[in-house]
C-alpha atoms as a PDB file:
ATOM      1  CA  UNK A   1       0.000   0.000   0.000  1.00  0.00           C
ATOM      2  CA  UNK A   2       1.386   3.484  -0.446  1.00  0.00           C
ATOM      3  CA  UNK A   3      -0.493   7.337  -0.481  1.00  0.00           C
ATOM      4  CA  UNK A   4       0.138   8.915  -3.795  1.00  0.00           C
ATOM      5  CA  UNK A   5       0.856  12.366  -2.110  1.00  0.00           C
ATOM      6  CA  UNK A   6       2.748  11.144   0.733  1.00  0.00           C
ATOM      7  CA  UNK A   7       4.347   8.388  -0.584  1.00  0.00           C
ATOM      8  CA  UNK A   8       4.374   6.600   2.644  1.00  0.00           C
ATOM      9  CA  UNK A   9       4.470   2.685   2.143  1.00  0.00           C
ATOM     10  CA  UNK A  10       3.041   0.356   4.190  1.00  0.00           C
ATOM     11  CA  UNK A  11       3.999  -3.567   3.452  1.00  0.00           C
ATOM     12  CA  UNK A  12       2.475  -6.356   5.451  1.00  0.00           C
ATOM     13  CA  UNK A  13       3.278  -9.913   5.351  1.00  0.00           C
ATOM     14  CA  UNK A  14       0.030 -12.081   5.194  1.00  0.00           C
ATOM     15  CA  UNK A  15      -0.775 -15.605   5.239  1.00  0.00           C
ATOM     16  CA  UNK A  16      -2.451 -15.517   2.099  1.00  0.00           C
ATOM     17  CA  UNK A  17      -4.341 -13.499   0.043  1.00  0.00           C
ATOM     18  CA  UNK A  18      -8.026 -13.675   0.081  1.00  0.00           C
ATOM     19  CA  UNK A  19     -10.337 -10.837  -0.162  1.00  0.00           C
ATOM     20  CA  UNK A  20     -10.785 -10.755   3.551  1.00  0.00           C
ATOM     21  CA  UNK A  21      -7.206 -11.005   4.595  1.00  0.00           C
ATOM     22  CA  UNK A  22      -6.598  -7.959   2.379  1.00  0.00           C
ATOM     23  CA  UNK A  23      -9.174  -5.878   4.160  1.00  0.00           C
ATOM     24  CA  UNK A  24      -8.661  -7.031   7.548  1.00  0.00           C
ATOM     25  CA  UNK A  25      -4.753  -5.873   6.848  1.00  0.00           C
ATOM     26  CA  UNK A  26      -5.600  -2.903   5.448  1.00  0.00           C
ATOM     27  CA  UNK A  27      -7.996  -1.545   7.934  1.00  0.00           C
ATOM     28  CA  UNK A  28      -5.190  -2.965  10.744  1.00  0.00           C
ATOM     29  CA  UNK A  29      -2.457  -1.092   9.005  1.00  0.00           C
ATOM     30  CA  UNK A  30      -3.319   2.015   7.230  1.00  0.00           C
ATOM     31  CA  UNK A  31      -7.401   2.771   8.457  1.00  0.00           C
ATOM     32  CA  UNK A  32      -6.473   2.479  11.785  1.00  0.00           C
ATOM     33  CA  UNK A  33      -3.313   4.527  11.314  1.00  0.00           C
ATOM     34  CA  UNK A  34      -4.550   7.274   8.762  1.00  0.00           C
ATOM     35  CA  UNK A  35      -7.847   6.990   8.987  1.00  0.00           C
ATOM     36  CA  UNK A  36     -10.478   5.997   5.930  1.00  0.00           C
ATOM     37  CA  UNK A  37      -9.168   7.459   2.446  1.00  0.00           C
ATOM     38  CA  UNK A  38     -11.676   9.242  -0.343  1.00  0.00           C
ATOM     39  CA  UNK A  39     -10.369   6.413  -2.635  1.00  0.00           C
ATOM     40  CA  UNK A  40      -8.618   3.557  -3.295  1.00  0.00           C
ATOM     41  CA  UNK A  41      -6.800   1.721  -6.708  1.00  0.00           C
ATOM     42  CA  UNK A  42      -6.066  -1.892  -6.824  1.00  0.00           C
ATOM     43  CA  UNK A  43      -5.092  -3.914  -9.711  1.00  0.00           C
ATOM     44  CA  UNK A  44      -7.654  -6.382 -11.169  1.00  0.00           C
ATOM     45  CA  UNK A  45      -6.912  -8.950  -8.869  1.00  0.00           C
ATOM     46  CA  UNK A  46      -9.657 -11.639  -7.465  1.00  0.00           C
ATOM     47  CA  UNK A  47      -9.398 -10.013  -3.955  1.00  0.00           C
ATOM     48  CA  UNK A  48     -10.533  -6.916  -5.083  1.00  0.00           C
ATOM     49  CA  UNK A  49     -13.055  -7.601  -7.325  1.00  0.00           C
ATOM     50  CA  UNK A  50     -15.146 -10.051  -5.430  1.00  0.00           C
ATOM     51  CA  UNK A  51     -18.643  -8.929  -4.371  1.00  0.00           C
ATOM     52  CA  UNK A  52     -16.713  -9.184  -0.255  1.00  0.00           C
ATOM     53  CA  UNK A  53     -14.475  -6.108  -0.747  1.00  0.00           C
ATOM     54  CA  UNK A  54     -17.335  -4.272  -2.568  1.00  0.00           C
ATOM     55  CA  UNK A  55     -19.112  -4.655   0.478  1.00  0.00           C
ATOM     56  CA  UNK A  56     -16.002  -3.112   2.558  1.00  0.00           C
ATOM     57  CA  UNK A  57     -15.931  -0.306   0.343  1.00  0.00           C
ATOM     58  CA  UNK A  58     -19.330   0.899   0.563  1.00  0.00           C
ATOM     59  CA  UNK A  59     -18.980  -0.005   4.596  1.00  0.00           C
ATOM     60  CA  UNK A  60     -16.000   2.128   4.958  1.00  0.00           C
ATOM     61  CA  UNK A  61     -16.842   4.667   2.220  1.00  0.00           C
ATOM     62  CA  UNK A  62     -14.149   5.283  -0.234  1.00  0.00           C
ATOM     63  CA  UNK A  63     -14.547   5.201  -3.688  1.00  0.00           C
ATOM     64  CA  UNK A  64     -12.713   1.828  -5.476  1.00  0.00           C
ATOM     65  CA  UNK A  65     -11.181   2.151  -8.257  1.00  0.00           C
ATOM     66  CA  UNK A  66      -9.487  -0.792  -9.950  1.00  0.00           C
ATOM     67  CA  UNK A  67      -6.347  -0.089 -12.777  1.00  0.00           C
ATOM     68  CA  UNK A  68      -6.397  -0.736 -16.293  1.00  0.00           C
ATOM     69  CA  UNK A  69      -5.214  -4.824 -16.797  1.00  0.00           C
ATOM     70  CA  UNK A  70      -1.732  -4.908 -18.460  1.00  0.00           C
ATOM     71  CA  UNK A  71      -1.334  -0.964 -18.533  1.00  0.00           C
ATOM     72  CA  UNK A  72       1.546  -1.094 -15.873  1.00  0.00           C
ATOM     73  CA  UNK A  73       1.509   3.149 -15.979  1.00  0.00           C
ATOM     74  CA  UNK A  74      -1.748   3.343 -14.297  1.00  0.00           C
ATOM     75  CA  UNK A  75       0.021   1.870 -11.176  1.00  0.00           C
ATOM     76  CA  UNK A  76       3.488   2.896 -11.280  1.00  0.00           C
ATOM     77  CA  UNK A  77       4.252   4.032  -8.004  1.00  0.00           C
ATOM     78  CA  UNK A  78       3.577   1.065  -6.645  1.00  0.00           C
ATOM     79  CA  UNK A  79       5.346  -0.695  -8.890  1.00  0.00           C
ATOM     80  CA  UNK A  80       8.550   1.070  -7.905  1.00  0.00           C
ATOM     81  CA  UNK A  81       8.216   0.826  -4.968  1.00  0.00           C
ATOM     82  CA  UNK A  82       7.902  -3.100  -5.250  1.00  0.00           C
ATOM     83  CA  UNK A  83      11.032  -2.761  -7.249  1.00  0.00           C
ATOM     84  CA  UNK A  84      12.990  -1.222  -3.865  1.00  0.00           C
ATOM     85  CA  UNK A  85      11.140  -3.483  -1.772  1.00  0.00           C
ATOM     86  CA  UNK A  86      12.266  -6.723  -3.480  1.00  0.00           C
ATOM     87  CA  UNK A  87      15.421  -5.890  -3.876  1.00  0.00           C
ATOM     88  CA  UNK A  88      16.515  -5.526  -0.705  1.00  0.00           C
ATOM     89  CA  UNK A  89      14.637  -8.050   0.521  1.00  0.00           C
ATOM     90  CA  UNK A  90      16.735 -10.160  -1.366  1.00  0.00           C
ATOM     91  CA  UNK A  91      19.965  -8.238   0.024  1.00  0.00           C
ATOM     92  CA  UNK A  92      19.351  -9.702   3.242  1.00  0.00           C
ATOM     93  CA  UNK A  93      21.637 -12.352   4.447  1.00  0.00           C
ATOM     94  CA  UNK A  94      18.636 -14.580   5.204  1.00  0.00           C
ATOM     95  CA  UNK A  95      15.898 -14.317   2.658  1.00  0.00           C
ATOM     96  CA  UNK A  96      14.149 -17.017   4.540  1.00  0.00           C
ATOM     97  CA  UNK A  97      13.604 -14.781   7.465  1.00  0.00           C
ATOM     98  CA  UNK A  98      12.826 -11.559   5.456  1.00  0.00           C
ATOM     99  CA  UNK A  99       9.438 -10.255   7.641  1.00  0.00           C
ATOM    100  CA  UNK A 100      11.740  -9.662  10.706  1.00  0.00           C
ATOM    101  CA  UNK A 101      14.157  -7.257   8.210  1.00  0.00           C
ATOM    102  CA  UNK A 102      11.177  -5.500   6.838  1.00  0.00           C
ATOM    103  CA  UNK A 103      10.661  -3.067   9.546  1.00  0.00           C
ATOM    104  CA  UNK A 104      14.467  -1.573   9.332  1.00  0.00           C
ATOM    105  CA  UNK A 105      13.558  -2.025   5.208  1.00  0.00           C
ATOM    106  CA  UNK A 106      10.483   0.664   4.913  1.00  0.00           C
ATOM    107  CA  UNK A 107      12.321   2.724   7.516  1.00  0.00           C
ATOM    108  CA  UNK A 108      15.228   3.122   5.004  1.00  0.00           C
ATOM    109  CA  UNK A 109      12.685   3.406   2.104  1.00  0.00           C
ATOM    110  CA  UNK A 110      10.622   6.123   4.210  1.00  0.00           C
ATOM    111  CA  UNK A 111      13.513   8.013   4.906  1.00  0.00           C
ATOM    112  CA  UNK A 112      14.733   8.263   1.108  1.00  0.00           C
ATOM    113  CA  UNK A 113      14.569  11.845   0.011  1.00  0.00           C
ATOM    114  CA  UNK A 114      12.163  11.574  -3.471  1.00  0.00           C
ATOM    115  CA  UNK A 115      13.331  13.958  -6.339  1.00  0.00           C
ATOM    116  CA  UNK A 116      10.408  15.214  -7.586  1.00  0.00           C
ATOM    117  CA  UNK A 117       8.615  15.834  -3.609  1.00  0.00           C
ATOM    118  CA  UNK A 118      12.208  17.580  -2.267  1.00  0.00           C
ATOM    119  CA  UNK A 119      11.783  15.357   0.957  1.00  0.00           C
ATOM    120  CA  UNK A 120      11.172  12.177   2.100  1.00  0.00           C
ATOM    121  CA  UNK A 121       7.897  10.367   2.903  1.00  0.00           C
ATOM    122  CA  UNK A 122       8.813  10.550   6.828  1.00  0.00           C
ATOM    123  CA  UNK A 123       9.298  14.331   6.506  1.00  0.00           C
ATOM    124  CA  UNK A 124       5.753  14.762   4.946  1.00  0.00           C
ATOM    125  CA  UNK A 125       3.916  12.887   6.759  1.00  0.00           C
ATOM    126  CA  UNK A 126       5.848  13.649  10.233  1.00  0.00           C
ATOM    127  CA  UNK A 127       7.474  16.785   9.441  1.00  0.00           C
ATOM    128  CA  UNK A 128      10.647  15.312  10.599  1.00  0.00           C
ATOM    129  CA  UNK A 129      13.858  13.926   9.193  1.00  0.00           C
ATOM    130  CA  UNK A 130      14.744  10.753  10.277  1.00  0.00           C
ATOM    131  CA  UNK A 131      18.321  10.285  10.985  1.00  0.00           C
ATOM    132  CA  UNK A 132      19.443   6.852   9.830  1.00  0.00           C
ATOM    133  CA  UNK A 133      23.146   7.768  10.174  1.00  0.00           C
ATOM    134  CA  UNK A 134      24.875   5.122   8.092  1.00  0.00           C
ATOM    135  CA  UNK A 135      23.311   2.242   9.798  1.00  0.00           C
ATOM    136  CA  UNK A 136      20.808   1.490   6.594  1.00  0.00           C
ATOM    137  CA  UNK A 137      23.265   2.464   3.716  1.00  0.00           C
ATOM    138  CA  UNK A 138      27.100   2.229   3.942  1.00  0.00           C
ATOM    139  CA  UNK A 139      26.892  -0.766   6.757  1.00  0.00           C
ATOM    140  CA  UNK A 140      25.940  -4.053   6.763  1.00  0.00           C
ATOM    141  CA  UNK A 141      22.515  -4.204   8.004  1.00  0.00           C
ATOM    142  CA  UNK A 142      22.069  -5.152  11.745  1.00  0.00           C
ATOM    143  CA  UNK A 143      18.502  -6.240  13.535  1.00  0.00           C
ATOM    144  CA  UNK A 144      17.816  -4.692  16.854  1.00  0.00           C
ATOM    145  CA  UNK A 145      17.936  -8.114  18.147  1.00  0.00           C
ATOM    146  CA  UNK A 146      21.623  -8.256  17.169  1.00  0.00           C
ATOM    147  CA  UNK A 147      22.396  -5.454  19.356  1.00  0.00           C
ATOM    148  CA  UNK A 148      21.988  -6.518  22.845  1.00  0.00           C
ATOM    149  CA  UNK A 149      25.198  -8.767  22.745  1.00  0.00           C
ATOM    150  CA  UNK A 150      27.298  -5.741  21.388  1.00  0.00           C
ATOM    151  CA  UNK A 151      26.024  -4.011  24.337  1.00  0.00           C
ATOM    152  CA  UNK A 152      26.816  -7.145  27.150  1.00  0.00           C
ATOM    153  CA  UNK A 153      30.543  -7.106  25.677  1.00  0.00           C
ATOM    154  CA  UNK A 154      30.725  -3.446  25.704  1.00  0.00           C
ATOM    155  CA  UNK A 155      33.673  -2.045  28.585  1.00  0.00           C
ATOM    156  CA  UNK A 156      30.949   0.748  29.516  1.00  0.00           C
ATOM    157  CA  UNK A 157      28.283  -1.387  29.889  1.00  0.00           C
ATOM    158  CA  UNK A 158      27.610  -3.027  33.858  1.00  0.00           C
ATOM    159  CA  UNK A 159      27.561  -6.609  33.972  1.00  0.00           C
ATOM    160  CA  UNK A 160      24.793  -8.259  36.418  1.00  0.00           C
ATOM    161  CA  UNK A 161      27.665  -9.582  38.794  1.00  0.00           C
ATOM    162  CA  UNK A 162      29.476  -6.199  39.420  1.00  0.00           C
ATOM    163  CA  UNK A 163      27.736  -4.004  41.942  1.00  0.00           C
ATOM    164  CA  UNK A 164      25.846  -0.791  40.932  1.00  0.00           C
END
């Protein structure tokens, strides 16, 4: 999912993709967050053109509008940023385990400064930069989960044994 005047993507990893799963994942992740939008384009595909997410359309509100089959212009954005998306989602070390790198993935596309808006999607929608330092782009890329051992080894850091 991404706003086409914000830019801000949201990506959510789903057990399948039935016409149900899609709504219940988009009202979780972007209704809840940004509230219900005037409209809404999908591709042709059978999850959005089954009489269900009519339904959830009308419920909610917002106009659907479905793109133009093999007329990959009509939904270009998107398409980029699948591009990103897979790509370094493949990076990864472990592509097996790529939900738990998504997180630190969006942040890094979020924080990208687009050519055409001046900013990034994080500055427009938060009006603040987010400082990645070089954590996302010159380094190899490090969970948060990876961290806490850096920190037990570190000279600063108190151990449980020595007293406080």
């Amino acid at each position: 999912m991404i706003d086409r005047f914000i830019r801000w993507p949201v990506a959510v990893p789903v057990s399948d993709t039935s016409a149900e799963t899609v709504a219940f994942s988009f009202l979780q992740h972007w209704v809840s967050n940004f509230g219900i939008p005037t409209s809404v384009t999908t591709d042709r595909g059978s999850q959005f053109q089954c009489n269900f997410f009519s339904e959830f359309s009308a419920l909610f509100g917002f106009h659907h509008i479905s793109t133009t089959a093999y007329h990959p212009c009509s939904k270009g954005l998107v398409e980029r940023f699948y591009f990103y998306l897979k790509s370094a989602l493949t990076a990864q070390m472990n592509p097996s385990s790529w939900s738990s790198s998504l997180p630190l993935i969006l942040l890094a596309i979020r924080s990208t400064i687009k050519k055409d808006l001046q900013c990034s999607p994080a500055e427009r929608i938060r009006y603040i930069y987010i400082y990645i330092r070089n954590v996302v782009y010159s380094t190899t890329l490090r969970l948060p989960v990876n961290w806490f051992p850096l920190l037990a080894h570190s000279p600063n850091h108190p151990s449980h044994s020595s007293p406080v």
